[in-house]
Protein backbone atom coordinates (compact mmCIF):
# COMPACT_ATOMS: atom_id res chain seq x y z
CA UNK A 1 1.44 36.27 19.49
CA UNK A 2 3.08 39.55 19.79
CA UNK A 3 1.48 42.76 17.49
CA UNK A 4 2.68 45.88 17.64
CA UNK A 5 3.16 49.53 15.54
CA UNK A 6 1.58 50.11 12.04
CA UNK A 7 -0.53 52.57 10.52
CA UNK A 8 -4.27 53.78 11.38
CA UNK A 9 -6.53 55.77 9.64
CA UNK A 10 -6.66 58.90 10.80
CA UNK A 11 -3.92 61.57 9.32
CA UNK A 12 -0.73 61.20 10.42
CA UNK A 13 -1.89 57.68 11.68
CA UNK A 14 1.04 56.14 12.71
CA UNK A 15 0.59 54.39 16.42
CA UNK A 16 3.30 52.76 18.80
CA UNK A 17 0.78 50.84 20.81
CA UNK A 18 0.67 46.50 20.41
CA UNK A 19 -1.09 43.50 22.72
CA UNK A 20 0.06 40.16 23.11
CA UNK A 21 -2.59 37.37 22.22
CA UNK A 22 -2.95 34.24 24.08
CA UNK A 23 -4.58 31.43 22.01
CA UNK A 24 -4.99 29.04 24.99
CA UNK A 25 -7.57 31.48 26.44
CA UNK A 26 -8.10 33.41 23.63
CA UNK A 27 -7.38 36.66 25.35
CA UNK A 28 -5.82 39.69 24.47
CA UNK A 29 -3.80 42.06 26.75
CA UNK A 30 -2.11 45.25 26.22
CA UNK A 31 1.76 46.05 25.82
CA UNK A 32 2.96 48.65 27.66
CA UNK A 33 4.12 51.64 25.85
CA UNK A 34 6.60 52.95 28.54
CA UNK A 35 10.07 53.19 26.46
CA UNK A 36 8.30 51.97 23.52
CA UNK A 37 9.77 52.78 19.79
CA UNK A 38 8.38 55.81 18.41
CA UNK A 39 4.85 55.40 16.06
CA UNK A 40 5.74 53.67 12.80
CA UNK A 41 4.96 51.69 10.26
CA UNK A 42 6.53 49.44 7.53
CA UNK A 43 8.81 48.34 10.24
CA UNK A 44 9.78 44.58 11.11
CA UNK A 45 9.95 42.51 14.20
CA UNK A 46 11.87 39.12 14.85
CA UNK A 47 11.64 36.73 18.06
CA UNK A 48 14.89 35.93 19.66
CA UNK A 49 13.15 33.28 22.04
CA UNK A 50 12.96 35.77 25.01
CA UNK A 51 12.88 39.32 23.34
CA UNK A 52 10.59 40.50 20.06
CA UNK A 53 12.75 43.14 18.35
CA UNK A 54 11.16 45.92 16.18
CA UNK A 55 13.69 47.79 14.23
CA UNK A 56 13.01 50.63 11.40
CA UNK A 57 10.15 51.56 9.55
CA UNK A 58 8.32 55.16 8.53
CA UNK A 59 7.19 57.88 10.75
CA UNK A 60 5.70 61.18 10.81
CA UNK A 61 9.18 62.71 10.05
CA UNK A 62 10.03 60.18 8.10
CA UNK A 63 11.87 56.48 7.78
CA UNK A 64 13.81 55.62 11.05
CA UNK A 65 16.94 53.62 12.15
CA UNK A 66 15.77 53.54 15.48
CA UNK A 67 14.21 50.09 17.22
CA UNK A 68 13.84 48.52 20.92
CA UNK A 69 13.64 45.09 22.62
CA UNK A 70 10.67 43.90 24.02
CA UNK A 71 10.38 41.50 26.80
CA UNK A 72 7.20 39.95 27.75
CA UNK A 73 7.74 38.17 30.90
CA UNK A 74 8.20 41.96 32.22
CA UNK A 75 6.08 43.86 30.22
CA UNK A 76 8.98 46.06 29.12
CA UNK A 77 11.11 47.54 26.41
CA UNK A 78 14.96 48.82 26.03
CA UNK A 79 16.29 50.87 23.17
CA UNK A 80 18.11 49.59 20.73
CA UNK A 81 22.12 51.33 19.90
CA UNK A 82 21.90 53.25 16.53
CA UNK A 83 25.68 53.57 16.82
CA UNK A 84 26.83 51.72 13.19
CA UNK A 85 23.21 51.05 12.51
CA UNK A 86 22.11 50.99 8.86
CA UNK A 87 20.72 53.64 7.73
CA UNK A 88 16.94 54.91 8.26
CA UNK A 89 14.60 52.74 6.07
CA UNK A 90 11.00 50.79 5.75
CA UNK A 91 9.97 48.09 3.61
CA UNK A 92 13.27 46.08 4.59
CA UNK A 93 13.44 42.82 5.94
CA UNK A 94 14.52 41.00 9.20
CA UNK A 95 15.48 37.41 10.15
CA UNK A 96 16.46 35.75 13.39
CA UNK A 97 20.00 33.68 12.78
CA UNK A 98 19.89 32.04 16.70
CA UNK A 99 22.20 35.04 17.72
CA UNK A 100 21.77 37.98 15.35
CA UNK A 101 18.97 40.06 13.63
CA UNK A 102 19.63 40.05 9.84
CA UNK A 103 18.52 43.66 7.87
CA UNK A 104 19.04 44.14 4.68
CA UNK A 105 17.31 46.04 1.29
CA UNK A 106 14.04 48.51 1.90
CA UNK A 107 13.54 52.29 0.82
CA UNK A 108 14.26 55.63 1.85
CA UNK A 109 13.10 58.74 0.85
CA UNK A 110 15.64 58.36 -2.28
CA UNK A 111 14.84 54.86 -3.47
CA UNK A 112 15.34 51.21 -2.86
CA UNK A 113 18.31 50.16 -1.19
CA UNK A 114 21.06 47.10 -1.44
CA UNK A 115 22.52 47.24 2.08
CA UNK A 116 22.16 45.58 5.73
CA UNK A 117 23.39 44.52 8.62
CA UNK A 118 23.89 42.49 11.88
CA UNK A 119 22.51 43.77 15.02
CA UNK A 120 24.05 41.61 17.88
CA UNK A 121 21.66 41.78 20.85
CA UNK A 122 24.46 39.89 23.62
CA UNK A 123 26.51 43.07 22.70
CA UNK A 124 24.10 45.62 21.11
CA UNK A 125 26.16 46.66 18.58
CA UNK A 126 25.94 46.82 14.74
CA UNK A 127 28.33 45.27 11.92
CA UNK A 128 27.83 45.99 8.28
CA UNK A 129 27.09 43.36 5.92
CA UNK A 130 28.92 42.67 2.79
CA UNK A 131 27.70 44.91 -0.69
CA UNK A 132 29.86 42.68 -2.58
CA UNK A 133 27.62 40.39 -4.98
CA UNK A 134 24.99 41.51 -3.09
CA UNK A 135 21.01 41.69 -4.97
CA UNK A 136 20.53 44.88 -6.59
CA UNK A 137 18.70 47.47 -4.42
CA UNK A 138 14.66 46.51 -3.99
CA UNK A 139 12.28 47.39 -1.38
CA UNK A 140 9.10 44.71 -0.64
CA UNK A 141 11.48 42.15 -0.95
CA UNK A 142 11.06 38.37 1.23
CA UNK A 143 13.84 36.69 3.31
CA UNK A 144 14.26 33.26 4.86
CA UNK A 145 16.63 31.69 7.23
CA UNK A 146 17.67 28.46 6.33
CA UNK A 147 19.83 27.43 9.14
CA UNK A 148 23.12 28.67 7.53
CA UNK A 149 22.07 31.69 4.93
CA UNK A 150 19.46 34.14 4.30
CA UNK A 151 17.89 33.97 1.10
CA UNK A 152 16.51 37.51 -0.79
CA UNK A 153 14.18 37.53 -3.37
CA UNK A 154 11.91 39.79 -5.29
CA UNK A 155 10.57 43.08 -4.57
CA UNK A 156 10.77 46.40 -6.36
CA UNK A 157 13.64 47.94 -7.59
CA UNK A 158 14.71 51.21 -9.12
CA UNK A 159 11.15 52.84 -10.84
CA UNK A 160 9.33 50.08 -8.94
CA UNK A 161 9.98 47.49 -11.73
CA UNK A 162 9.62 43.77 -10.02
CA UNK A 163 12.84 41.46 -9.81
CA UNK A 164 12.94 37.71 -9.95
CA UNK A 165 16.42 37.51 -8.72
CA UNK A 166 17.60 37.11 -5.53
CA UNK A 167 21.22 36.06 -3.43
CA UNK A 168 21.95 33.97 -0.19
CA UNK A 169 23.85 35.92 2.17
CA UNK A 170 26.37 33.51 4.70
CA UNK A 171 27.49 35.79 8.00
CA UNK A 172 29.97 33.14 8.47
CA UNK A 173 31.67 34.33 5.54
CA UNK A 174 29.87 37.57 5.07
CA UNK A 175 29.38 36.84 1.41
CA UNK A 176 26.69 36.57 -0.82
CA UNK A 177 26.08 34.20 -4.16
CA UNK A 178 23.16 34.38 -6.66
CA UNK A 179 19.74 32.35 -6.99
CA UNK A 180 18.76 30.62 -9.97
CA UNK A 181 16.66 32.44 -12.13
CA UNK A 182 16.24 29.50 -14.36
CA UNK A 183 12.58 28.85 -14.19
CA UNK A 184 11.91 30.89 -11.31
CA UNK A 185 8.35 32.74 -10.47
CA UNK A 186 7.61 35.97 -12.55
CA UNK A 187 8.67 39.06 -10.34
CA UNK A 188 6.66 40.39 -8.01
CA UNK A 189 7.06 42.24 -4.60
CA UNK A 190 4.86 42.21 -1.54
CA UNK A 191 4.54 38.38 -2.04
CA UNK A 192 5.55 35.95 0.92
CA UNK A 193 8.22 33.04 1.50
CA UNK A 194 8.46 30.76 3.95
CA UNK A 195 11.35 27.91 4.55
CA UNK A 196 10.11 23.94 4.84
CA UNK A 197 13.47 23.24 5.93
CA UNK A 198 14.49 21.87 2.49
CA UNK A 199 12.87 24.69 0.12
CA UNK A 200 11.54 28.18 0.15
CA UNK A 201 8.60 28.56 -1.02
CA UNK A 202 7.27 31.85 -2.80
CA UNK A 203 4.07 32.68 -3.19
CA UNK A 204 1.59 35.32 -4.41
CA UNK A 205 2.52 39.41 -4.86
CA UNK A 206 1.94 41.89 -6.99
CA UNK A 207 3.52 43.61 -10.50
CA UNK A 208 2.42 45.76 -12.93
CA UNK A 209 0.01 43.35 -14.08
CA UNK A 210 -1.91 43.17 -11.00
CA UNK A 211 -1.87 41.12 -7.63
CA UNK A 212 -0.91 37.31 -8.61
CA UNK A 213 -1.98 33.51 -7.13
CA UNK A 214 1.04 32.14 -8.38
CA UNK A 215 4.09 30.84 -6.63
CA UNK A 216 7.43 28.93 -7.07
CA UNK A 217 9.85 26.42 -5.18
CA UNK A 218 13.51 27.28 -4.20
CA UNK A 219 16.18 24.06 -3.24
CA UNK A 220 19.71 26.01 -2.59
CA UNK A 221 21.11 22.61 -2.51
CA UNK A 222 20.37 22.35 -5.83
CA UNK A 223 19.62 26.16 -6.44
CA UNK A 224 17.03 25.58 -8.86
CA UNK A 225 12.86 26.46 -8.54
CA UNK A 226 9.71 23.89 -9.17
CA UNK A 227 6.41 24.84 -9.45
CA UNK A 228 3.56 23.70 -7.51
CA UNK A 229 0.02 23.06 -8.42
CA UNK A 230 -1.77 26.29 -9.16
CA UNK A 231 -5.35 23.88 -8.48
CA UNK A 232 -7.73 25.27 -5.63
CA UNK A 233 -4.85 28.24 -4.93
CA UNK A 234 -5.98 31.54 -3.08
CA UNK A 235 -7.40 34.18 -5.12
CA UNK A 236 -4.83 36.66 -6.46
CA UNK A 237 -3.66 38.82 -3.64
CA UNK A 238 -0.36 40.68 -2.37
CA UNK A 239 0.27 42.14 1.08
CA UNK A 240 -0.91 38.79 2.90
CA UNK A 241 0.57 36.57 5.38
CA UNK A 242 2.25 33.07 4.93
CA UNK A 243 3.41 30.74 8.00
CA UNK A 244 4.62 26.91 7.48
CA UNK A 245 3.42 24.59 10.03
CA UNK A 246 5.94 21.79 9.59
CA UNK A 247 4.16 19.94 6.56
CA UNK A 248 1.13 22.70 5.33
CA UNK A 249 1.95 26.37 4.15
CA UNK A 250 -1.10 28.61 5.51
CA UNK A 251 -1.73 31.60 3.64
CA UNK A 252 -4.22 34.50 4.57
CA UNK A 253 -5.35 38.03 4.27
CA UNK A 254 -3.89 40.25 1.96
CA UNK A 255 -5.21 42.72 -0.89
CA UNK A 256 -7.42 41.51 -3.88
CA UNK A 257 -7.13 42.68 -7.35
CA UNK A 258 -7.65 46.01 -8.17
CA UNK A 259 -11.57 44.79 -9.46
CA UNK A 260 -12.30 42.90 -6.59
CA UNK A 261 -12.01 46.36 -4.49
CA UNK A 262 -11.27 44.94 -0.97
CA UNK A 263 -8.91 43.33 1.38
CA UNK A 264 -9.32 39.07 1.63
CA UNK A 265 -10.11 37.26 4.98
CA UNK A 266 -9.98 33.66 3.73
CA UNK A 267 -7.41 31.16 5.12
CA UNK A 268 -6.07 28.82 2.60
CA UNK A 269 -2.79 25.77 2.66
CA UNK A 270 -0.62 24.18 0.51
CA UNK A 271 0.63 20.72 1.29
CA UNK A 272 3.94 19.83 -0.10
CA UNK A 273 4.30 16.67 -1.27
């Protein structure tokens, strides 16, 4: 497991320092920060299957468009071209397609944003990616890779008012189409997704009525949502982590209501049926 970049608590606490863990010995090591991206946070990273790529984010001058390649079996990192890159952001998301990194959506200093594109590392070079019918700008948003499209939904839009709606964005077309918002969770940003490799499912986040333990199931074959059993879920929380293990979805971490004063450290799963 690769970590790297994020915020600290001291002023100005941004830091471009990471460590790979190894759960075999359960060991930590250092990254080295030789040609490493600048300090950031709000950032993302993807795995390509040989390189972790960390693109974007906020700094001390602001958000970025800047990002490198890391490569573990040499300890080492190469910039990333900003020529045709999108433009500086944090908050955005980032998914792996087999050949290309996916951005799309996040903030700047002026607002959420409703554009993206395809960084190409073979090539490194950029290619926009289609506005047209594209999900209204949002920031805090989630995105999946289903094998064929990436699939956008939620976060906070324009004023920070949470969106249910989302789109499915094909690069072999470079087009997008809408999701179903029949039946379809309450918005929310900050939440997670993750794909079973016949659904997304959404779960948790925040709005204006607090941090939610509520969640929803996506089928773009069908695009239409299901709920799942809200018996023995997580505590209401937003800012947490979600990974699928092939039948369970773990969830962890995150922030508690605003009551419960205090970030969460329990580990909870959802089977599918």
């Amino acid at each position: 497991m690769l970590i790297w970049g994020g915020s600290t608590l001291i002023i100005g606490g941004f830091t471009n320092t990471g460590a790979r863990y190894d759960p075999a010995t359960d060991t930590w090591r250092p990254i080295s920060t030789t040609n490493a991206p600048s300090a950031r946070s709000g950032h993302t990273a993807i795995w390509t299957g040989s390189e972790m790529i960390v693109w974007g984010g906020i700094g001390l001058l602001g958000p970025l468009n800047t990002g490198a390649r890391y490569n573990p079996a040499t300890d080492t990192w190469r910039p990333i071209s900003t020529t045709n890159a999108p433009s500086p952001r944090s908050n955005h998301t980032a998914i792996w397609t087999g050949t290309e990194m996916l951005i799309w959506g996040g903030s700047d200093s002026r607002g959420p944003l409703n554009t993206g594109a395809r960084y190409d590392p073979a090539t490194d070079t950029w290619r926009p990616i289609s506005t047209t019918n594209a999900p209204s700008a949002r920031s805090g948003h989630t995105a999946i890779w289903t094998g064929s499209e990436m699939i956008i939904w939620g976060g906070a839009g324009s004023g920070g008012t949470r969106t249910n709606t989302g789109g499915r964005y094909d690069p072999r077309t470079d087009s997008w189409r809408p999701v179903s918002t029949a039946t379809a969770p309450g918005g929310r940003s900050q939440h997670t997704a993750v794909w079973t490799g016949s659904e997304m499912l959404i779960w948790g986040g925040t709005n204006l009525n607090g941090a939610q333990s509520s969640g929803g199931r996506y089928n773009p074959q069908a695009n239409s949502w299901s709920s799942f059993t809200s018996s023995n879920a997580p505590s209401p929380r937003s800012g947490h982590t979600a990974v699928w293990t092939g039948t369970e979805m773990l969830i962890w971490g995150g922030i508690g209501p605003l009551n419960t004063g205090g970030r969460l450290g329990f580990l909870s799963f959802y089977r599918k049926n």
